[in-house]
Protein backbone atom coordinates (compact mmCIF):
# COMPACT_ATOMS: atom_id res chain seq x y z
CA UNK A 1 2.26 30.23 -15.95
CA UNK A 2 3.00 29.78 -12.07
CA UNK A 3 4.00 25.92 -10.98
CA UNK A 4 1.83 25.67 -7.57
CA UNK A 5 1.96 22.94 -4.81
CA UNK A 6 -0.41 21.39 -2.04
CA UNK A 7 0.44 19.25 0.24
CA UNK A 8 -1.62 16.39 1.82
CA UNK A 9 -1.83 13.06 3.46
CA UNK A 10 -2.98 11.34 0.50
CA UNK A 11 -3.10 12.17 -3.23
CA UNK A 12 -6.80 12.41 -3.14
CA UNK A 13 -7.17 14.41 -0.16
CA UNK A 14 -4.43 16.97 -2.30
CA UNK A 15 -6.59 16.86 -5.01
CA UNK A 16 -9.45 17.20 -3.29
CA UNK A 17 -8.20 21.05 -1.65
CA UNK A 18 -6.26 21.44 -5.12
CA UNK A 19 -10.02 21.71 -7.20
CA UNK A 20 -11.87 23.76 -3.90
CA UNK A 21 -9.69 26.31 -4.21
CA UNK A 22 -8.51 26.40 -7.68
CA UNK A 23 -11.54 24.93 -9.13
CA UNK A 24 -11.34 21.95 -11.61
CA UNK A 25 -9.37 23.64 -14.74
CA UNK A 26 -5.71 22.33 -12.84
CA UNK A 27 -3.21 20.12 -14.46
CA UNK A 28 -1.43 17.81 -12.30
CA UNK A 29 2.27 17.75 -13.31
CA UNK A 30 4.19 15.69 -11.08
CA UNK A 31 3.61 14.02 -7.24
CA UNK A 32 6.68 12.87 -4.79
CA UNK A 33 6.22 11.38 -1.13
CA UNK A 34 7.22 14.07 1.82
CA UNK A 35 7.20 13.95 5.26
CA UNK A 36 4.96 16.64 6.88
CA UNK A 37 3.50 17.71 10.07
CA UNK A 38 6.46 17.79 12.62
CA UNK A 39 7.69 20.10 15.24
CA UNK A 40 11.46 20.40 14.65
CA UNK A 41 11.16 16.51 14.24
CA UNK A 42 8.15 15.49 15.95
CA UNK A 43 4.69 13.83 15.14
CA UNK A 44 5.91 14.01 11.23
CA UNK A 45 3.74 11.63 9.09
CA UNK A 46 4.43 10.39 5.57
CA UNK A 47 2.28 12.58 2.75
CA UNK A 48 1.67 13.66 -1.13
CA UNK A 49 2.61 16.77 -2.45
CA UNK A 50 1.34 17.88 -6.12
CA UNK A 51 2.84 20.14 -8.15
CA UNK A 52 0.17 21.87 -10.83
CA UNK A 53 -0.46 24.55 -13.35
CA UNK A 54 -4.16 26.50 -13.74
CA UNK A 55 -4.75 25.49 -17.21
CA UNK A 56 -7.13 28.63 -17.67
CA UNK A 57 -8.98 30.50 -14.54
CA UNK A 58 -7.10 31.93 -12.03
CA UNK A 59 -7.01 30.86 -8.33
CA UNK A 60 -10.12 31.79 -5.65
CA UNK A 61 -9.33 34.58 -3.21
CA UNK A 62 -9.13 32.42 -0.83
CA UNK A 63 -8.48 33.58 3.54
CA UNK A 64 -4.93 33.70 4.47
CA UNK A 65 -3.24 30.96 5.79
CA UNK A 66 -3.28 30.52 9.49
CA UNK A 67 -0.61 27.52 9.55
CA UNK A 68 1.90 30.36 10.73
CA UNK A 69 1.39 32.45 14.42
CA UNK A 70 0.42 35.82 13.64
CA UNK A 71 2.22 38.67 14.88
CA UNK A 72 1.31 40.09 18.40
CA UNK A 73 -0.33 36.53 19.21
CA UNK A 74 -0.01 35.62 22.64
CA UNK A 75 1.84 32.64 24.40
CA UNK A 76 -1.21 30.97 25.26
CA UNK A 77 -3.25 31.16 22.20
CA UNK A 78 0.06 30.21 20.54
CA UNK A 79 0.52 27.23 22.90
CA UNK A 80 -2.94 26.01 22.08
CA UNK A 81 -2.14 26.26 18.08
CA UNK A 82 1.15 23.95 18.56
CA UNK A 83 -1.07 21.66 20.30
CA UNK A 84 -3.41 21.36 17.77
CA UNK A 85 -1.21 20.09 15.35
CA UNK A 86 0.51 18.03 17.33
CA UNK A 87 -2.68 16.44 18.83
CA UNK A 88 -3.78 16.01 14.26
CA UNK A 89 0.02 14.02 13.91
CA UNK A 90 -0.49 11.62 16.79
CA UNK A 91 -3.26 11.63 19.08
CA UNK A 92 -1.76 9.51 21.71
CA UNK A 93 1.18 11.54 22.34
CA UNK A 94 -0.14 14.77 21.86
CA UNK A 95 -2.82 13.89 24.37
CA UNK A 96 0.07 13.21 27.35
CA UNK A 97 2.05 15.86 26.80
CA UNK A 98 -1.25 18.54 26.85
CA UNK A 99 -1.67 17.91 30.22
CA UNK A 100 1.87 18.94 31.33
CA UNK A 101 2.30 21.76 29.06
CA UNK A 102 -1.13 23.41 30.49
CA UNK A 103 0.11 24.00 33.55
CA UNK A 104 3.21 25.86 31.82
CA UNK A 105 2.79 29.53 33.12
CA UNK A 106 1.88 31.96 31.08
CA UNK A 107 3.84 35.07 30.19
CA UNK A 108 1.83 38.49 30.31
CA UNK A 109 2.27 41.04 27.70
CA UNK A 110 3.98 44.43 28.55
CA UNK A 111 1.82 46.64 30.07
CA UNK A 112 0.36 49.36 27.45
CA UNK A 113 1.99 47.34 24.80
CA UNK A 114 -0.59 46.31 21.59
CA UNK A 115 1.11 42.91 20.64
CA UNK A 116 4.63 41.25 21.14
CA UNK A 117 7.05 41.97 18.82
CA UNK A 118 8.72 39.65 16.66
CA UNK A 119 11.48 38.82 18.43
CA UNK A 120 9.30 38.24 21.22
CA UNK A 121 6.52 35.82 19.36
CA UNK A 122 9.83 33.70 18.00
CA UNK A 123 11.77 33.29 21.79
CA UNK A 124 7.67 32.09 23.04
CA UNK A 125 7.36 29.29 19.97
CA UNK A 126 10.74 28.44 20.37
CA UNK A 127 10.23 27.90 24.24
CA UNK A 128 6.76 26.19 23.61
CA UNK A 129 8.78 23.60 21.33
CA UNK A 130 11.47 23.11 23.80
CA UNK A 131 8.56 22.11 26.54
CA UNK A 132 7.02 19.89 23.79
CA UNK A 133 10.43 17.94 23.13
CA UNK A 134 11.49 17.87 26.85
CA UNK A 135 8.27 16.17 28.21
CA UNK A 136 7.63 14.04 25.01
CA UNK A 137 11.04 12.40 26.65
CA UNK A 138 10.03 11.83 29.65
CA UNK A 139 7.01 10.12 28.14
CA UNK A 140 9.04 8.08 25.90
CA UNK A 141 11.38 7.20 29.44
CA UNK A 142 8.28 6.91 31.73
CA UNK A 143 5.65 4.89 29.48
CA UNK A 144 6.18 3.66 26.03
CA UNK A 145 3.49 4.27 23.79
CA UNK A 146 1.06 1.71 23.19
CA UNK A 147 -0.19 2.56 19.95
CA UNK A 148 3.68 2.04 18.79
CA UNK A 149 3.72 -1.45 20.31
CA UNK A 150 2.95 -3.77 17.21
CA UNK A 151 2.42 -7.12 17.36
CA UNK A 152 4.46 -9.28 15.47
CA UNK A 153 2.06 -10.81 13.64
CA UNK A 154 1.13 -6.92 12.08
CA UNK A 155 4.48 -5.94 11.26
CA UNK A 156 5.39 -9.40 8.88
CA UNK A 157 1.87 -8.58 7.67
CA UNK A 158 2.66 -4.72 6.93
CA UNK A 159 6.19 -5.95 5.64
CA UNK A 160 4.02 -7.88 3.06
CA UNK A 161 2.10 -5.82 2.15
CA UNK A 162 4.63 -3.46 1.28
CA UNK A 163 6.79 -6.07 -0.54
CA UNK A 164 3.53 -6.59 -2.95
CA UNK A 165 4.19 -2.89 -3.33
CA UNK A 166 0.57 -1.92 -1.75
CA UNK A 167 0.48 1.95 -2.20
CA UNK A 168 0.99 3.32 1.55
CA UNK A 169 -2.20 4.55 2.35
CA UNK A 170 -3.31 1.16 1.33
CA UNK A 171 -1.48 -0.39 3.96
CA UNK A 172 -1.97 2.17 6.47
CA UNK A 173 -5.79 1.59 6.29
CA UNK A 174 -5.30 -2.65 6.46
CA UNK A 175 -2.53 -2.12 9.69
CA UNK A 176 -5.44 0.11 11.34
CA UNK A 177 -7.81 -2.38 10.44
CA UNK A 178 -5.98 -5.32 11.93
CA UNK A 179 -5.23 -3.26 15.42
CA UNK A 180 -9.07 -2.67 15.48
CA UNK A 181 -10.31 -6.36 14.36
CA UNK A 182 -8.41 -8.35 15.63
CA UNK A 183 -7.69 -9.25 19.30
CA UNK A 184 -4.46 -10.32 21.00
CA UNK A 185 -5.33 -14.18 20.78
CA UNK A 186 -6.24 -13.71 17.41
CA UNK A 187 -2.98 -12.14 16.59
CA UNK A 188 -1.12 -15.02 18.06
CA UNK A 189 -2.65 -16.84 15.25
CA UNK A 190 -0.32 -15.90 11.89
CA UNK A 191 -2.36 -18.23 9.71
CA UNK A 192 -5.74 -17.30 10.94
CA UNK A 193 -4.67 -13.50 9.98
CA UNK A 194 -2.99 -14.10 6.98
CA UNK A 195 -6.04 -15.64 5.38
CA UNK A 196 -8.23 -12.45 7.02
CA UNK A 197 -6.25 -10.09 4.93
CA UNK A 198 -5.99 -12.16 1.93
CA UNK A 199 -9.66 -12.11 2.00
CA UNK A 200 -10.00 -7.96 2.73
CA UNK A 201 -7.55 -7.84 -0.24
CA UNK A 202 -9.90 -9.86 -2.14
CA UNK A 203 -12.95 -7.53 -1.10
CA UNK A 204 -11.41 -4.51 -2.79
CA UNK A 205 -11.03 -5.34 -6.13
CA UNK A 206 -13.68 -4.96 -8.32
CA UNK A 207 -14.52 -7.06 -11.44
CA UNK A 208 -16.75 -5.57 -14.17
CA UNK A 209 -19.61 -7.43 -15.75
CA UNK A 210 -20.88 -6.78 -19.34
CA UNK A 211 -24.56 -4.71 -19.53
CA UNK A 212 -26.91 -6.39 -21.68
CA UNK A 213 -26.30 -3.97 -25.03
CA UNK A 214 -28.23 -3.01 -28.07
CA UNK A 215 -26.62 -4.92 -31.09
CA UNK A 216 -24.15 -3.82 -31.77
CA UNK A 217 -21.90 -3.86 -28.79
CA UNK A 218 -19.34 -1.50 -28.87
CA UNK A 219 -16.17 -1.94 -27.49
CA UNK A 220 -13.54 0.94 -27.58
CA UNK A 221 -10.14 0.54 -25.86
CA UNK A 222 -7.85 3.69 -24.88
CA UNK A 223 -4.89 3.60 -23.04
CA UNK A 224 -0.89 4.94 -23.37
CA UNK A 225 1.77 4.18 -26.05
CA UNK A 226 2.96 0.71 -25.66
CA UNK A 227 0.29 -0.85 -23.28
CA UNK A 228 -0.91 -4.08 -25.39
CA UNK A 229 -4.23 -2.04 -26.91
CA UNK A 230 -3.67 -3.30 -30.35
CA UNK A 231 -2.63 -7.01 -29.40
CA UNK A 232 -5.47 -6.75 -26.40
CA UNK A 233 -8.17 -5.64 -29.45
CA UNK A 234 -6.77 -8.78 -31.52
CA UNK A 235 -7.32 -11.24 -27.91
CA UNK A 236 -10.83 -9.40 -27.98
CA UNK A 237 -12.32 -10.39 -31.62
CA UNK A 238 -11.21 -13.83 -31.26
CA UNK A 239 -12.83 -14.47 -28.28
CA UNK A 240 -15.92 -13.24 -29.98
CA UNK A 241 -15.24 -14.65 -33.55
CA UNK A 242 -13.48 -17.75 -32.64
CA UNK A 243 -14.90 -18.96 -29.34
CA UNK A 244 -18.17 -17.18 -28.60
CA UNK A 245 -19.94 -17.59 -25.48
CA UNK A 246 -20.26 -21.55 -25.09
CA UNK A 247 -23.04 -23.13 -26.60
CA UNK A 248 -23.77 -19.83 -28.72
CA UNK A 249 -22.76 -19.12 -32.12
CA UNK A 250 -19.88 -16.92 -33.18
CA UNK A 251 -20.45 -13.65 -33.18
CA UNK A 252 -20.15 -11.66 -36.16
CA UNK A 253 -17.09 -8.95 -35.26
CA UNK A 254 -15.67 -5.86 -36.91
CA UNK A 255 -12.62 -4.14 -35.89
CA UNK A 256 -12.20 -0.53 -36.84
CA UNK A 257 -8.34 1.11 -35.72
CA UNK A 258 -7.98 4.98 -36.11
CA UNK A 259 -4.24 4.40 -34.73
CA UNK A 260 -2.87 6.31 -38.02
CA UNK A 261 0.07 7.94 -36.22
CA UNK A 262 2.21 4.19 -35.49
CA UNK A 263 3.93 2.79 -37.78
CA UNK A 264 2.74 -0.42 -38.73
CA UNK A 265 -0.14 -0.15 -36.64
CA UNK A 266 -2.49 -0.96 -39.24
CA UNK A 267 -0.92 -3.45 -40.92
CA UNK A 268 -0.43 -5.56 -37.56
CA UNK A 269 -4.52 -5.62 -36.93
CA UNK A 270 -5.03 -6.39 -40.66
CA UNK A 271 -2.74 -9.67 -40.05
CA UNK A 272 -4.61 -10.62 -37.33
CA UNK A 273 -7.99 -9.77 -39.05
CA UNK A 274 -6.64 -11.80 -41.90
CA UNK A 275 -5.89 -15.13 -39.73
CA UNK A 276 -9.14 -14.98 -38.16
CA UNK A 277 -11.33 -13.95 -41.12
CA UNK A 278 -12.58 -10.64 -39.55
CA UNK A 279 -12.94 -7.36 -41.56
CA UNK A 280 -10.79 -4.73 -40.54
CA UNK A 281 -11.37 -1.06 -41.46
CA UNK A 282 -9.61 2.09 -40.98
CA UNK A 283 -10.80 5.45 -39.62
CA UNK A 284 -8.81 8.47 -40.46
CA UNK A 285 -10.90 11.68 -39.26
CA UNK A 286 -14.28 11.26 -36.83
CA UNK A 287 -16.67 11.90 -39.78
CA UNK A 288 -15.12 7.98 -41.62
CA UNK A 289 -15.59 6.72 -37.69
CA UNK A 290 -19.27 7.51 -37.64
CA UNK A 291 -19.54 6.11 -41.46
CA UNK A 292 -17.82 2.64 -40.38
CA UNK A 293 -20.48 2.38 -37.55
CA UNK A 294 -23.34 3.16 -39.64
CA UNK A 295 -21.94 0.64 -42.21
CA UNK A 296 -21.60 -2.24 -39.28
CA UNK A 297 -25.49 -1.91 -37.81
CA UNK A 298 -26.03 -5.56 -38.34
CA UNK A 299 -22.94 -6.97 -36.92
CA UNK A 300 -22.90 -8.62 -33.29
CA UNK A 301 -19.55 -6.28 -31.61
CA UNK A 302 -17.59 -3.40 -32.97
CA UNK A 303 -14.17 -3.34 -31.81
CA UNK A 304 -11.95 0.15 -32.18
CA UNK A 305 -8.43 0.47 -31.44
CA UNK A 306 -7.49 3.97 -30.65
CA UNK A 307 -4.49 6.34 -30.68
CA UNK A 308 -1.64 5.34 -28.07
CA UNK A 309 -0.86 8.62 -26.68
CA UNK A 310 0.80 10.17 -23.68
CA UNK A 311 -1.73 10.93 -21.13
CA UNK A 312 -0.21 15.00 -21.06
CA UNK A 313 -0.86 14.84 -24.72
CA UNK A 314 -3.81 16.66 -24.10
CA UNK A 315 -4.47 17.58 -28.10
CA UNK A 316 -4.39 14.27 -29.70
CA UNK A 317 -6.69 13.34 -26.20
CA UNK A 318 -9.47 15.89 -27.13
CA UNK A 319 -9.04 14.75 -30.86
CA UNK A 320 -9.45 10.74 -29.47
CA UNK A 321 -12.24 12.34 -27.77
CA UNK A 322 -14.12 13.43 -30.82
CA UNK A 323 -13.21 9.60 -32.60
CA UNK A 324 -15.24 8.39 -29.57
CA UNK A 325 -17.97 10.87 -29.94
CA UNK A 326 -18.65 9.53 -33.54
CA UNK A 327 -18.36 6.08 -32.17
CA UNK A 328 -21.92 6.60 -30.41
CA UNK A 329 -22.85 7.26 -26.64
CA UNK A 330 -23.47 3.57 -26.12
CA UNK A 331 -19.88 2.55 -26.59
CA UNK A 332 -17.81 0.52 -23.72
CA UNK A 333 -14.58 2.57 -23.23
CA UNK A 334 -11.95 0.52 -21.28
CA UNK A 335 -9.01 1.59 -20.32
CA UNK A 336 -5.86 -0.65 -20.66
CA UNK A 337 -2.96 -0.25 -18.48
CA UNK A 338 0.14 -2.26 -17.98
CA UNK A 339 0.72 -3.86 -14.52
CA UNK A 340 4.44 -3.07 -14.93
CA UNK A 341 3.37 0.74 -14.40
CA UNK A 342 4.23 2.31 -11.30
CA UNK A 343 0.99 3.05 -8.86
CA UNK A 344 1.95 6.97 -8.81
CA UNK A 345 2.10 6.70 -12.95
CA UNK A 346 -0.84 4.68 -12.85
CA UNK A 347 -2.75 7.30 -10.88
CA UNK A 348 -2.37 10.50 -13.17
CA UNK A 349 -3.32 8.30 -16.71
CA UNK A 350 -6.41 7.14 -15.10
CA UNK A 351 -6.91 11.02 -13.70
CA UNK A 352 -6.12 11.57 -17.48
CA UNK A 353 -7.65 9.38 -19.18
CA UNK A 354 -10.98 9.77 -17.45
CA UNK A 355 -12.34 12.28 -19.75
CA UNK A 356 -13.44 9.29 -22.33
CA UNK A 357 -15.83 7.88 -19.18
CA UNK A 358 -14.45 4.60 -19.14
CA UNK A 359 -16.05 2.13 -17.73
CA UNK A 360 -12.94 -0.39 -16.68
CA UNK A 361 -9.59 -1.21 -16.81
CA UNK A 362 -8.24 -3.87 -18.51
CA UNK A 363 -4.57 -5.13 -16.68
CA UNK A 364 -2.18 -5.63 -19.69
CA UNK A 365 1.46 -7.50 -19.24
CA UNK A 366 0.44 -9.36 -16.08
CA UNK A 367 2.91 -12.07 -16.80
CA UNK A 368 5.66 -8.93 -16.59
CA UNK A 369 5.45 -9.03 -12.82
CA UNK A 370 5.37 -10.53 -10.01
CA UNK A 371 3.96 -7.56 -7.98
CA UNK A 372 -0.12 -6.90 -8.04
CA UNK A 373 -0.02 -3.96 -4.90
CA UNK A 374 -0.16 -1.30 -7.23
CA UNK A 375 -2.79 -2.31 -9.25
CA UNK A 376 -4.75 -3.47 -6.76
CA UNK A 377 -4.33 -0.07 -4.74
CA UNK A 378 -4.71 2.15 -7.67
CA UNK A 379 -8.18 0.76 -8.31
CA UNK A 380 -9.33 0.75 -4.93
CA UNK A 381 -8.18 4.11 -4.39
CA UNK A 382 -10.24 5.28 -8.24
CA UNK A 383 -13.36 2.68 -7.64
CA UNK A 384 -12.58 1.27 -10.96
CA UNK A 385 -13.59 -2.24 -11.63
CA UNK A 386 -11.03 -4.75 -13.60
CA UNK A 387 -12.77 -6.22 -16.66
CA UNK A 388 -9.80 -8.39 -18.37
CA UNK A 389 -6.13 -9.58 -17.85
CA UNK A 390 -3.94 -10.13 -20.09
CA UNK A 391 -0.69 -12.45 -19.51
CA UNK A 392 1.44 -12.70 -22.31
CA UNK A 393 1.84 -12.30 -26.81
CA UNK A 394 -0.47 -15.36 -27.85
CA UNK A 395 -3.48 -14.46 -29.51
CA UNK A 396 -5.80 -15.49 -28.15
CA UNK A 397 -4.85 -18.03 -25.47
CA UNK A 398 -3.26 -15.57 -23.22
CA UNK A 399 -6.16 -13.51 -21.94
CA UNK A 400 -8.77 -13.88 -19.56
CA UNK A 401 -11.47 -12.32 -17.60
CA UNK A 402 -10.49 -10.47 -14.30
CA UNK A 403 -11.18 -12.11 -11.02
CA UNK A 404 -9.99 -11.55 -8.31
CA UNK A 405 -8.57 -14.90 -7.62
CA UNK A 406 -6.54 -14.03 -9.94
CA UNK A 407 -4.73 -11.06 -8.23
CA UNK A 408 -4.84 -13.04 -4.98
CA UNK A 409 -2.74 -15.84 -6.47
CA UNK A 410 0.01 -13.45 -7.76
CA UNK A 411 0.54 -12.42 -3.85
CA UNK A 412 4.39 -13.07 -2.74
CA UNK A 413 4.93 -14.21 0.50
CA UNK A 414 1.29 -14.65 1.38
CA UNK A 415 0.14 -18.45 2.23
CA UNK A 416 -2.67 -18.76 -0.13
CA UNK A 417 -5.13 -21.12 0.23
CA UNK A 418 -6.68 -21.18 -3.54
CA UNK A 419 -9.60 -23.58 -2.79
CA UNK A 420 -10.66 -20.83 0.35
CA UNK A 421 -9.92 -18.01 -1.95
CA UNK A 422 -11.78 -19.66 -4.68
CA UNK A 423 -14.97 -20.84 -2.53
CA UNK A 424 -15.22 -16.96 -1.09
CA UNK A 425 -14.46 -15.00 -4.70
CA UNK A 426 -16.45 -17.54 -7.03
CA UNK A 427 -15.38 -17.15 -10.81
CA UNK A 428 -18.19 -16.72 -13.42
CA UNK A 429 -18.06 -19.65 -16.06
CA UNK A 430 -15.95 -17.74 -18.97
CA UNK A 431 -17.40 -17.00 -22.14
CA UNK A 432 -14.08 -17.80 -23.82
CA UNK A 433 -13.46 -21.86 -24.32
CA UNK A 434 -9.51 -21.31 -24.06
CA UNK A 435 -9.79 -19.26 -20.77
């Protein structure tokens, strides 16, 4: 099976011409950072490029590509072309250098002749390009672009942002917003800025809120090898169990694992059911799954730690998938990831992992890092809300639900002010007395 590639600004915009002309039966198989766009060093821009497999119907017939002249076209509808791009890279130079290279003449084809030969169409793009560097010199020389001409006060901000390891469309999109927000005055105040972004920041995470459920609440947790799910499942049923909402009684938990494949899986839930009294059961096909759950009607939550897989291990994913299946359509699937995880990692298990329709993710190993950008990106970017955080090994003091005050105080190099923060993101009262 061919390995295909598209190229794009972003990884969603790569994705997004990946599935209209391949459809959506492509496997994503690995992503790196390019630079694209240029003119033998011009205009380039930082982009995504994907490489992927069909995974069973073969590409569209789609037209052919017009990025490259065609043979026999002429100097001026080749000049136009060039200027096209240039004018998609950046605007603002593209837009001073059109007007000189208009009044370029134009070279006539041979008389009788039917197109320029090859030879011929190479010495015109070659000339066009020469034109385009020349006067994009005498720009540089005569007028420095504005647009280029950051404030000071934007680039420590961008420099933070990137130190927090923001993804770098992220960043592009807050630097844009800043040049468009904010005057000059205004960027003479740091602070005053500072706390603007810090607050936009704060705007794009999400935090998930509980539906009112029938009885019982289901609550399934998927995720790779090695993120927490287990201990995270554990945090979970004492919460209910132990602590309960306040001034409610404990709930009355179950805990079902079908996480047969681990060794010592089992037996670490089962100690942790043990200490806090809670039955634990076992699931070993989809059919004992869908027993357990008729079994557990009258109890208050049903908790079900799953298979820690590989998100390319798509078999034991569709066989997770039928676990889930059994497990009822009004389950809560959240998806745990570890904030140690890389953004571009991060990206294809939530791509992966959204065949189970989950609902959130829950942050895992918080306490691992000191960087939040990638998170925080990676869920913008997906419109996933954060449900729960987790922050260390304790069961259960070391878990809480998401806020985003949270993230916001985990910033480096920002000046938080916690009291503003906390007066513009107000924290629901916790259901968990430890929290």
């Amino acid at each position: 099976m061919d390995i295909l590639t598209e190229q794009a600004d972003t990884y969603d915009e790569c994705i997004r011409r990946i599935t209209e002309r391949f459809g959506p039966n492509v496997h994503v198989l690995r992503q790196k950072k390019i630079r694209m766009g240029g003119f033998l060093g011009f205009f380039e821009r930082d982009g995504v490029e994907l490489s992927f497999i069909l995974s069973r119907e073969g590409p569209r017939v789609m037209p052919a590509s017009t990025s490259a002249p065609a043979r026999g076209a002429d100097f001026d509808d080749e000049r136009r072309r060039i200027l096209q791009r240039a004018a998609e890279a950046s605007p603002s130079v593209a837009a001073r250098v059109a007007e000189r290279i208009e009044t370029l003449p134009t070279r006539p084809r041979p008389t009788g002749a039917s197109g320029a030969s090859g030879a011929q169409d190479a010495r015109n793009i070659e000339a066009i390009l020469a034109a385009v560097r020349k006067l994009e010199q005498k720009v540089d020389r005569a007028a420095p672009i504005q647009e280029d001409e950051e404030h000071e006060t934007i680039r420590k901000v961008e420099s933070l942002l990137e130190l927090n390891d923001f993804s770098a469309s992220y960043t592009r999109s807050f630097v844009s917003r800043m040049k468009r927000e904010f005057s000059l005055e205004d960027l003479d105040r740091y602070d005053y800025v500072q706390d603007q972004v810090i607050g936009w920041i704060g705007e794009s995470i999400q935090t998930w809120s509980a539906p009112e459920a029938a009885k019982p609440r289901v609550i399934a947790l998927v995720g790779p090898t090695g993120v927490g799910k287990t201990t995270t499942v554990a945090k979970l049923a004492a919460g209910y169990a132990l602590a309960a909402a306040k001034g409610q009684r404990p709930l009355n938990v179950r805990v079902i694992t079908i996480d047969n494949y681990r060794i010592g899986a089992k037996q670490q839930i089962e100690i942790y059911g043990n200490i806090m009294n809670i039955p634990v059961s076992c699931a070993e096909t989809p059919s004992d799954l869908h027993t357990l759950m008729a079994m557990h009607a009258d109890a208050d939550v049903v908790l079900i730690d799953t298979i820690g897989k590989s998100p390319r291990d798509y078999p034991k994913i569709a066989e997770m998938r039928q676990f889930l299946d059994a497990a009822g359509s009004l389950a809560e699937v959240h998806l745990a990831m570890s904030a140690t995880t890389k953004a571009s990692d991060m990206r294809e298990i939530m791509q992966q992992y959204e065949t189970f329709g989950y609902r959130s993710v829950i942050v895992t190993k918080l306490d691992e890092t000191t960087r939040v950008g990638n998170i925080v990106s990676v869920l913008d970017e997906r419109k996933k809300p954060v449900s729960y955080v987790t922050t260390g090994q304790r069961v259960p003091q070391d878990f809480e639900e998401a806020s985003a005050v949270r993230f916001l105080t985990n910033l480096e190099g920002f000046r938080v002010n916690r009291a503003r923060i906390e007066e513009r993101f107000p924290q629901r009262e916790s259901g968990f007395i430890w929290s």
